[in-house]
N, C-alpha and C. Protein backbone atom coordinates (compact mmCIF):
# COMPACT_ATOMS: atom_id res chain seq x y z
N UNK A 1 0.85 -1.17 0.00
CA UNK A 1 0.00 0.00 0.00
C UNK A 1 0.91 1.24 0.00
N UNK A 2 1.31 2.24 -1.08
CA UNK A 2 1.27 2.82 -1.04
C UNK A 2 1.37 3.99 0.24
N UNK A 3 0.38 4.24 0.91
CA UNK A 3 0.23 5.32 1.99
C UNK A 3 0.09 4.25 3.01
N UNK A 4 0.94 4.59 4.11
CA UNK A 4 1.38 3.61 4.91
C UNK A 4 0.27 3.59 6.26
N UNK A 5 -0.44 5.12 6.39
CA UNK A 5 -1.31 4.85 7.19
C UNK A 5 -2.61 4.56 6.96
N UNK A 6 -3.28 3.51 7.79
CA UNK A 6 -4.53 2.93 7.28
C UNK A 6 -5.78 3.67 7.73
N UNK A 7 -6.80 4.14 6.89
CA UNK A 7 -7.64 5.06 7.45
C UNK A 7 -9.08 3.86 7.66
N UNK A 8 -10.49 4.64 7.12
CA UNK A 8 -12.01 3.42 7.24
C UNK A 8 -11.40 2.78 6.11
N UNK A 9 -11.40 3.08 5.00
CA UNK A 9 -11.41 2.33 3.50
C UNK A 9 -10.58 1.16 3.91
N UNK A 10 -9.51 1.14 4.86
CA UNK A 10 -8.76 0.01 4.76
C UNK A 10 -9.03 -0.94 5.50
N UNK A 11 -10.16 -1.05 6.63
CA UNK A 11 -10.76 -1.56 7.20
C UNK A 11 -11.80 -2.73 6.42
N UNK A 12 -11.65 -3.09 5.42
CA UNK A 12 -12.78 -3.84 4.95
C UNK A 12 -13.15 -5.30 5.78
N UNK A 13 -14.30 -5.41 5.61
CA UNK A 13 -15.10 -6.84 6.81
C UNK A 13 -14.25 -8.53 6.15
N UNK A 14 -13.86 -8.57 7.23
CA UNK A 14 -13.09 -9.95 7.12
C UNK A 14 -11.46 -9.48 6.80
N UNK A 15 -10.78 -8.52 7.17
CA UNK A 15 -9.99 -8.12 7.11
C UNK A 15 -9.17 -8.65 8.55
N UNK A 16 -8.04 -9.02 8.41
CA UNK A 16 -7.23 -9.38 9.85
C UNK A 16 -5.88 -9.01 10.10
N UNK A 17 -5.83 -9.04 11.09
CA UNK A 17 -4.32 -7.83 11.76
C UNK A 17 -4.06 -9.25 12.86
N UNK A 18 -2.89 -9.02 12.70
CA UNK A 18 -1.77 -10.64 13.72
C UNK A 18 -0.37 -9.83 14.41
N UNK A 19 -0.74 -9.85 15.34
CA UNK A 19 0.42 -9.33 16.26
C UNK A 19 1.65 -9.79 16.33
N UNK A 20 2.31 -9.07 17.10
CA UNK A 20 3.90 -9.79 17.44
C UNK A 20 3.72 -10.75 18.86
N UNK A 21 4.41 -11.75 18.98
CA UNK A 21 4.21 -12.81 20.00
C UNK A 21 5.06 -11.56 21.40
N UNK A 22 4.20 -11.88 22.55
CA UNK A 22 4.44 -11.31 23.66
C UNK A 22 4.86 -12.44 25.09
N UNK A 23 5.71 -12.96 25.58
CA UNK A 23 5.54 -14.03 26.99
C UNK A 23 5.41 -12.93 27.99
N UNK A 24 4.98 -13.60 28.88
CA UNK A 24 4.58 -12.85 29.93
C UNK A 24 4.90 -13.47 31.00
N UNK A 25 6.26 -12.47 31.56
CA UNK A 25 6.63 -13.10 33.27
C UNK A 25 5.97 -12.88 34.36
N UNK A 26 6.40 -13.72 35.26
CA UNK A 26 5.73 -13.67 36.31
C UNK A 26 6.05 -12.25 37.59
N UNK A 27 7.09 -11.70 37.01
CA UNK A 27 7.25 -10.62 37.55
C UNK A 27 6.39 -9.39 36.97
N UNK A 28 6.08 -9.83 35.88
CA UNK A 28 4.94 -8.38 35.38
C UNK A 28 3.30 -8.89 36.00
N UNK A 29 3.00 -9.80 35.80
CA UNK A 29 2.02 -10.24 36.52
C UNK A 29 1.92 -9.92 37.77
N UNK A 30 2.58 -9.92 38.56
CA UNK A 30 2.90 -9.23 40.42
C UNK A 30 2.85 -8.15 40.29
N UNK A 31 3.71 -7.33 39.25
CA UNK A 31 3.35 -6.17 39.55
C UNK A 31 2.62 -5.43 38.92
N UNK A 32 1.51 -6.02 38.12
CA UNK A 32 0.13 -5.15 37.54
C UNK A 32 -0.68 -5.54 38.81
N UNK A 33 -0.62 -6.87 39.43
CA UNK A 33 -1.69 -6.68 40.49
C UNK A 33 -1.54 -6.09 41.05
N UNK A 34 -0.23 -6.45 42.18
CA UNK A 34 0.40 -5.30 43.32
C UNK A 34 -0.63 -4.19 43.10
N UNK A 35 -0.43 -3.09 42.28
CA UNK A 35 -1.18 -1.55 41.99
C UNK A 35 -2.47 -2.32 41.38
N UNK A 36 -2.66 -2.73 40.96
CA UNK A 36 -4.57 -3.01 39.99
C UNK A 36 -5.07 -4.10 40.53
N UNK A 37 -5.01 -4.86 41.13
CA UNK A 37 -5.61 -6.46 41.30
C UNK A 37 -5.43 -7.59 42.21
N UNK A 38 -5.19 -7.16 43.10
CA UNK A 38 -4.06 -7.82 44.07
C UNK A 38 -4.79 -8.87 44.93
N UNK A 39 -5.81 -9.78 44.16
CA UNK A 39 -5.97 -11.31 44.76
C UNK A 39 -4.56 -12.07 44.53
N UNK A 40 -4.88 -13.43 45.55
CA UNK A 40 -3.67 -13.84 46.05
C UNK A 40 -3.07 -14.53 44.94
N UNK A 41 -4.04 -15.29 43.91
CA UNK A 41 -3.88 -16.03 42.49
C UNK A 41 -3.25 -15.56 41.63
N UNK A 42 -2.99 -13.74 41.95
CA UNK A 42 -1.90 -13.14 40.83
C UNK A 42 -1.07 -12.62 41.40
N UNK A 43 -0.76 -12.56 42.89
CA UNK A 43 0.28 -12.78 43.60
C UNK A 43 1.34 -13.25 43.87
N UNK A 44 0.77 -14.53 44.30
CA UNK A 44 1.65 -15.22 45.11
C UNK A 44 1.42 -16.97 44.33
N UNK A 45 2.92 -17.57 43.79
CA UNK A 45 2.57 -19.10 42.62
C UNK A 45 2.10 -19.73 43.28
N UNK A 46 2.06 -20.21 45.15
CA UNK A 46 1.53 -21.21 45.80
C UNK A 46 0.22 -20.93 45.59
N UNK A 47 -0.63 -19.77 46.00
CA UNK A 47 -2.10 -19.48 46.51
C UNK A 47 -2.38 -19.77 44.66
N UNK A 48 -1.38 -19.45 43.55
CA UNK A 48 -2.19 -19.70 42.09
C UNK A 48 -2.50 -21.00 41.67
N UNK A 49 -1.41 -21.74 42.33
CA UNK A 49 -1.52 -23.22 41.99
C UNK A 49 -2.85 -23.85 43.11
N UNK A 50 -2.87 -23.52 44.37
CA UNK A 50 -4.08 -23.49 44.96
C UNK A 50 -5.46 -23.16 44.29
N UNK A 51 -5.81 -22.72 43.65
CA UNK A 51 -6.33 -21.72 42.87
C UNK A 51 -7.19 -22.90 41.88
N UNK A 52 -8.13 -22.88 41.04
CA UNK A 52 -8.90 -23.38 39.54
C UNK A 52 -8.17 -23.25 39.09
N UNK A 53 -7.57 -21.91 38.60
CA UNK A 53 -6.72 -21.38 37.80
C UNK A 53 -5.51 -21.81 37.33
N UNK A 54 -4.53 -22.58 38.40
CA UNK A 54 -3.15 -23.74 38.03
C UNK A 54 -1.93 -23.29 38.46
N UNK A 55 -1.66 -22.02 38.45
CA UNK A 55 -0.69 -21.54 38.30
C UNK A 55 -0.67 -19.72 38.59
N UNK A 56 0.02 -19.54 38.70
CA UNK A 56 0.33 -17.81 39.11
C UNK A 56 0.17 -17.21 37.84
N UNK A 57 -1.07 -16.44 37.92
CA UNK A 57 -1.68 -16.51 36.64
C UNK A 57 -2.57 -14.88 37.17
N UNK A 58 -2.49 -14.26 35.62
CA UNK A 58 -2.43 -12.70 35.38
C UNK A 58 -4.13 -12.19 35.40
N UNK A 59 -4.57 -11.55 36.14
CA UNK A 59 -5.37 -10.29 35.62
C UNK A 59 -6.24 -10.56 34.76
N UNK A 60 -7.74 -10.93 34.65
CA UNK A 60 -8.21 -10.29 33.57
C UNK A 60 -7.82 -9.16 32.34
N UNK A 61 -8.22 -8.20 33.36
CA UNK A 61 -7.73 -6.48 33.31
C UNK A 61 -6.53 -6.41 32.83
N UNK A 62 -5.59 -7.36 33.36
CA UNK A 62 -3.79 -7.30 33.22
C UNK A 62 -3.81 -8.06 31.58
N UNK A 63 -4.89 -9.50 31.57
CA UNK A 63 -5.16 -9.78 29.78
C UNK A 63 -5.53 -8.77 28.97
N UNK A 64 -6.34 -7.97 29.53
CA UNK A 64 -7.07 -6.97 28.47
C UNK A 64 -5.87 -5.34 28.23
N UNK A 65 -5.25 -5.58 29.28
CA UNK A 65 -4.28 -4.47 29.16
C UNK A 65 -2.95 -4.91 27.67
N UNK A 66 -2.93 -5.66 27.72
CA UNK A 66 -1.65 -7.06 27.25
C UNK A 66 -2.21 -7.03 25.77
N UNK A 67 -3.26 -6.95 25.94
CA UNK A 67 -4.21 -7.06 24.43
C UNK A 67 -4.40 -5.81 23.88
N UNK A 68 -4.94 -4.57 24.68
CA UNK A 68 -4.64 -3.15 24.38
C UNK A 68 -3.40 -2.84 23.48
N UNK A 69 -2.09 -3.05 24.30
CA UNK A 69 -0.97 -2.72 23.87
C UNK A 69 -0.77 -3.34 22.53
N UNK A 70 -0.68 -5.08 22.42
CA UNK A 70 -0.70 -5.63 21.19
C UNK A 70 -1.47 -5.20 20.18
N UNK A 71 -2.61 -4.41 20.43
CA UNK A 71 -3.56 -3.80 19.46
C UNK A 71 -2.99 -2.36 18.53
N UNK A 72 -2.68 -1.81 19.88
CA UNK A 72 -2.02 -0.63 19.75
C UNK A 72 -0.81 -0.71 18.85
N UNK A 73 0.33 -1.61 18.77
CA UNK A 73 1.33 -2.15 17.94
C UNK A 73 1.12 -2.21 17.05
N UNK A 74 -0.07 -2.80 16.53
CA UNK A 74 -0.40 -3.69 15.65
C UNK A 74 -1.06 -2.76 14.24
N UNK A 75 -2.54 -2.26 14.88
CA UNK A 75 -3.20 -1.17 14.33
C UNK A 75 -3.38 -0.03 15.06
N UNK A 76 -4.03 0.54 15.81
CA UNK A 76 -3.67 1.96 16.47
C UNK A 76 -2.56 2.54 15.82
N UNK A 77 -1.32 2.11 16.09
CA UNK A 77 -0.12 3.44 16.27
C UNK A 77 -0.14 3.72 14.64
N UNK A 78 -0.95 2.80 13.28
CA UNK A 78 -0.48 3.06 11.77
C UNK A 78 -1.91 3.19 11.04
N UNK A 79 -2.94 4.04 12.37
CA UNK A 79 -4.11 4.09 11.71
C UNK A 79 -4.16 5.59 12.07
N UNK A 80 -5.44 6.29 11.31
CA UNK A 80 -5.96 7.49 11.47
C UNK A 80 -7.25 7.02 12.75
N UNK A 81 -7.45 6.80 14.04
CA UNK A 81 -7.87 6.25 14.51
C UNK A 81 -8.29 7.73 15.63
N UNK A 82 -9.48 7.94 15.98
CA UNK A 82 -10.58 8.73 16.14
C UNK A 82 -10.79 8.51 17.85
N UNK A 83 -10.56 7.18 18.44
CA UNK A 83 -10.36 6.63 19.79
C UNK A 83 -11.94 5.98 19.61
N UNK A 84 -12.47 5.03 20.14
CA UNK A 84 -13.28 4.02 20.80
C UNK A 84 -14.51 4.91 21.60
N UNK A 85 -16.04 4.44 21.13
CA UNK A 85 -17.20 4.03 21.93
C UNK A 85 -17.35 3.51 23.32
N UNK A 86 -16.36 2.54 23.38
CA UNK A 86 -16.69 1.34 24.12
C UNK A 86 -16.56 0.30 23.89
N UNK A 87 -16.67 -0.70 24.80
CA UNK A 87 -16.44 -2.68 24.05
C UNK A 87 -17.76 -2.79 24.59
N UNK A 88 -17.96 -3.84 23.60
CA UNK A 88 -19.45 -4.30 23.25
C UNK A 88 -19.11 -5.55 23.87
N UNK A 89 -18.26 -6.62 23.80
CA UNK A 89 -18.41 -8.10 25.13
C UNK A 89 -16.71 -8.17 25.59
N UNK A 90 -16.72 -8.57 26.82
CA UNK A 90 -15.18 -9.19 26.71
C UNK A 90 -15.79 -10.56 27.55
N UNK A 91 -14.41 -11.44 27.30
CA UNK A 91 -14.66 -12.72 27.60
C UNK A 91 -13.32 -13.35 28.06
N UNK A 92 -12.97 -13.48 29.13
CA UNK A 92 -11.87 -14.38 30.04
C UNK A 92 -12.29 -15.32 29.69
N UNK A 93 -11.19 -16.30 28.85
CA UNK A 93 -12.08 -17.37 28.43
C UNK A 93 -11.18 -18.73 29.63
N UNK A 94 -9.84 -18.60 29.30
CA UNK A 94 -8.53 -19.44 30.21
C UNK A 94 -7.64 -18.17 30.74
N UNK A 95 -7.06 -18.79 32.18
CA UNK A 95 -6.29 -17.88 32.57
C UNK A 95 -5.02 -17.85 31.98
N UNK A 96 -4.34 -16.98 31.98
CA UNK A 96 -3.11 -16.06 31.47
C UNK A 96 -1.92 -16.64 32.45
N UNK A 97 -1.69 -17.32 32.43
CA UNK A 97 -0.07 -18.38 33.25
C UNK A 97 0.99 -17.73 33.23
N UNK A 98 1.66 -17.40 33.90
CA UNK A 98 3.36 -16.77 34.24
C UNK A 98 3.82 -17.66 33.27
N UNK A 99 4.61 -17.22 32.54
CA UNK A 99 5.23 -17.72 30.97
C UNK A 99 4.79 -18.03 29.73
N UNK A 100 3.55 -17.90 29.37
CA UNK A 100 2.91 -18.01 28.76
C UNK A 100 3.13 -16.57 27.42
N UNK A 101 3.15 -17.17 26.37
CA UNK A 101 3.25 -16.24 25.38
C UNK A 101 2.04 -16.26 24.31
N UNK A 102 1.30 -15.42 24.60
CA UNK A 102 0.28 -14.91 23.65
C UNK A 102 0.42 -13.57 22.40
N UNK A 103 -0.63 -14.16 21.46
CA UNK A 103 -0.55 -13.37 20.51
C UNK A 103 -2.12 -12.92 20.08
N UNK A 104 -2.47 -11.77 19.07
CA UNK A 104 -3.54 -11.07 19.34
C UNK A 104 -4.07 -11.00 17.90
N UNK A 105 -5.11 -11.60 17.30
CA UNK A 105 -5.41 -11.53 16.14
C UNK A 105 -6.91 -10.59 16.03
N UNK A 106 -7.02 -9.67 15.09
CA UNK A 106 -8.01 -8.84 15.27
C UNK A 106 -8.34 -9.21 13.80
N UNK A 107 -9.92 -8.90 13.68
CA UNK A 107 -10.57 -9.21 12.74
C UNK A 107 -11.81 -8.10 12.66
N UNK A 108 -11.75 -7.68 11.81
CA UNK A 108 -12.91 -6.43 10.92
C UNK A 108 -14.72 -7.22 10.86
N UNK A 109 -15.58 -7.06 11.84
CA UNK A 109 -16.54 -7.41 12.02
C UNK A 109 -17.24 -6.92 10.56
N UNK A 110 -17.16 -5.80 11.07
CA UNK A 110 -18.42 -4.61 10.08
C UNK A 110 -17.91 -3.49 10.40
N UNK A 111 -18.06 -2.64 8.95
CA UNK A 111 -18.18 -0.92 9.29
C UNK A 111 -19.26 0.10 9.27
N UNK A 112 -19.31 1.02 9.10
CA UNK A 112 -20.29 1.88 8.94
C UNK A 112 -19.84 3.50 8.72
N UNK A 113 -20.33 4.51 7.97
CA UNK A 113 -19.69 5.73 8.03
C UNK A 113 -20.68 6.10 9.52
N UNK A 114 -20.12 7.40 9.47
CA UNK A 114 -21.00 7.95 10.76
C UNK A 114 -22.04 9.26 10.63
N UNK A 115 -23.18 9.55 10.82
CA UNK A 115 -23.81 9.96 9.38
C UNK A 115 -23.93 11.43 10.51
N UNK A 116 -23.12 11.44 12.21
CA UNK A 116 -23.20 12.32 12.99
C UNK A 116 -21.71 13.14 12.85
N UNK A 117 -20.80 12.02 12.17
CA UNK A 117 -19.55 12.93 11.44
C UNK A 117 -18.98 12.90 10.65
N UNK A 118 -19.45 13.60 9.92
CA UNK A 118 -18.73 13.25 8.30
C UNK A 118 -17.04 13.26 8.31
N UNK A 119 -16.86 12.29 7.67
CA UNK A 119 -15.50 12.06 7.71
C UNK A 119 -15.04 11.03 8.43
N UNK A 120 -15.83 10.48 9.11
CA UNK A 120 -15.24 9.22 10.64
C UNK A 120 -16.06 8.60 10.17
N UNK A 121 -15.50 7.08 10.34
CA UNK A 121 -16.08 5.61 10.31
C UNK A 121 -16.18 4.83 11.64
N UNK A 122 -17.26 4.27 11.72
CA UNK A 122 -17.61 3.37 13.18
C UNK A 122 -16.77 1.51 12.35
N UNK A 123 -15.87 1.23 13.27
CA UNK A 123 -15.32 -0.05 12.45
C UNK A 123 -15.44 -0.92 13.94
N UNK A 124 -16.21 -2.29 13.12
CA UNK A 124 -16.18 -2.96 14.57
C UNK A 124 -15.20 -4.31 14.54
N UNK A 125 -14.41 -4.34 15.63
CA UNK A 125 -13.83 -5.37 15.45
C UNK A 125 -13.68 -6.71 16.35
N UNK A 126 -13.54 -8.15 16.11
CA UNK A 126 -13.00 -8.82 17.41
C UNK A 126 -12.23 -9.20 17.64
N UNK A 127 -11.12 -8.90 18.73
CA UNK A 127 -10.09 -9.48 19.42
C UNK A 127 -9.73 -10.41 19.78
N UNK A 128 -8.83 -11.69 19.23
CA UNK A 128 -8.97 -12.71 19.78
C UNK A 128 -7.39 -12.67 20.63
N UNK A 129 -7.24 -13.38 21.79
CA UNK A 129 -6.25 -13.21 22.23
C UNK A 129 -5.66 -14.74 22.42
N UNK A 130 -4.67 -15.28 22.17
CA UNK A 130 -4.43 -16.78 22.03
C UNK A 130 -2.92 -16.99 22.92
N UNK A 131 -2.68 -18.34 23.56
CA UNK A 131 -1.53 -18.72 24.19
C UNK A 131 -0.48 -19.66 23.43
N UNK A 132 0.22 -19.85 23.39
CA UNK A 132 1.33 -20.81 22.97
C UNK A 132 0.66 -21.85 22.17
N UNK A 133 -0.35 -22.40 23.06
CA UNK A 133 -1.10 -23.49 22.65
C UNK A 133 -2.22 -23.46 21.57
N UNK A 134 -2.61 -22.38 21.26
CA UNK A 134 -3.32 -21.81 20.47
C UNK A 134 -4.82 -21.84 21.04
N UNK A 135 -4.73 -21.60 22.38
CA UNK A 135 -6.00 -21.52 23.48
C UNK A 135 -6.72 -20.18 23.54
N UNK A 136 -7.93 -19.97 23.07
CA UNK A 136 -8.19 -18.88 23.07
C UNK A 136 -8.35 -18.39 24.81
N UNK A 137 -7.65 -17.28 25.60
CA UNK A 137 -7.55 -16.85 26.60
C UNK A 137 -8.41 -15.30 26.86
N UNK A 138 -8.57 -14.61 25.42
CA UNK A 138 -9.30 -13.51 25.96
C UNK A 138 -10.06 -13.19 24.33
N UNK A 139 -11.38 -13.14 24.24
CA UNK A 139 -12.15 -12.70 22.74
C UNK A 139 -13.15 -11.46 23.62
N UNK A 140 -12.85 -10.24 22.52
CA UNK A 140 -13.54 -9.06 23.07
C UNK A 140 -13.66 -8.74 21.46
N UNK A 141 -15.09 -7.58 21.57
CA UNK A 141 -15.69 -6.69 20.55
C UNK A 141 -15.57 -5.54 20.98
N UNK A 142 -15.16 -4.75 19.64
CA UNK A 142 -15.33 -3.41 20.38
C UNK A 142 -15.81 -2.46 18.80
N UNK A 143 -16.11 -1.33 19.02
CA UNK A 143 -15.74 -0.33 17.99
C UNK A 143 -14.52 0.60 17.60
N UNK A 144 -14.35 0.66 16.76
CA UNK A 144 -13.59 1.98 16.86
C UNK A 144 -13.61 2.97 15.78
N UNK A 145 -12.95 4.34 15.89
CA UNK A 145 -13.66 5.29 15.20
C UNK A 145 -12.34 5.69 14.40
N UNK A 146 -12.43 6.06 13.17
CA UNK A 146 -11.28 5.71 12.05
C UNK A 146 -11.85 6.90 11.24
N UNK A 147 -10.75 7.51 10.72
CA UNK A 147 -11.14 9.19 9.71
C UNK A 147 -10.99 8.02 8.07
N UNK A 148 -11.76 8.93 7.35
CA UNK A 148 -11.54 8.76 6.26
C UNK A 148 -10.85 9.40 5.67
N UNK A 149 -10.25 8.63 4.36
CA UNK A 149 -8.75 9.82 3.63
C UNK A 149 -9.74 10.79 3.54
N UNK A 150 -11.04 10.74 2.46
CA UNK A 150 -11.57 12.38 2.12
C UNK A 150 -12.83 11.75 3.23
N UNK A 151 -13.20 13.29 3.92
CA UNK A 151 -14.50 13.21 3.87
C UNK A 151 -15.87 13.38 2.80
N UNK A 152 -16.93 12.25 3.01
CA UNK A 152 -17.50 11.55 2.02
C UNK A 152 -18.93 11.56 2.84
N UNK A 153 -20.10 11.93 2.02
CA UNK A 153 -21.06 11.63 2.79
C UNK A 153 -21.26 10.43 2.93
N UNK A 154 -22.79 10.33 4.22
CA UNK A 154 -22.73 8.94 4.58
C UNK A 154 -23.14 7.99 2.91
N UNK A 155 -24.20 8.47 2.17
CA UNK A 155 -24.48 7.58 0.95
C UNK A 155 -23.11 7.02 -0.11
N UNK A 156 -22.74 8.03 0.07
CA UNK A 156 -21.10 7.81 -0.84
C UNK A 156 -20.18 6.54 -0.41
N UNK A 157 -20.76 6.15 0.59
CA UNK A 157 -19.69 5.39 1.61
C UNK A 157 -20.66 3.86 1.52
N UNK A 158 -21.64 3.83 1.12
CA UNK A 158 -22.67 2.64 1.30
C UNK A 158 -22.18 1.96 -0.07
């Protein structure tokens, strides 16, 4: 492509974005809870292995943060990107294990222009977040709001 940053147009449905692989120690895990989260399961490896969970094992919040950033890498920092609505579901699906290396595949739901701003696109996407094993660990929806190269009315865009 030509123009390196991706605006709505490049967003088309069934479109997918694949991250860079991330592991995750057990020292970053301690210390996102420590300050954000501080049950004993993302603490301390005895109380994790005590735990459903298996093991000294990360955050929801600390997954969805992990997934943010990979997003951000990925698409954010090489888009014309407007900032986010909101997430429409998230889903802890398996916990996030001290060593564990996940990766973040995003996929183009649907778009829409925005007929309240010309020029911005509503793009929805879902997040899948996967482990070593290829376990899905975190799937979230969200929107996000993306400029168009020209502004275009909403019919122009249908």
């Amino acid at each position: 492509m030509a123009d390196e940053m991706l605006y709505y147009e490049d967003f088309e449905e069934g479109r997918e974005f694949i991250s860079a692989e991330r592991t995750v120690s057990a020292e970053e895990i301690i210390a996102f809870a420590s300050e954000f989260d501080p049950q004993p399961m993302h603490l301390d490896e005895a109380a994790g292995k005590a735990s459903i969970l298996g093991g000294l094992s990360g955050s929801g919040w600390h997954m969805s943060s992990l997934a943010m950033r990979l997003f951000f890498d990925t698409v954010i920092s090489k888009s014309a990107g407007e900032g986010g609505p909101g997430i429409d579901f998230m889903e802890w699906r398996k916990p996030l294990i001290a060593g564990d290396t996940i990766r973040l595949n995003v996929k183009v739901k649907s778009r829409r222009p925005l007929a309240s701003r010309p020029g911005i696109g509503l793009v929805t996407m879902e997040h899948l977040l996967t482990n070593q094993k290829g376990e899905k660990v975190m799937r979230m929806q969200a929107p996000a709001m993306l400029r168009m190269r020209q502004a275009q009315t909403v019919e122009a865009c249908r």
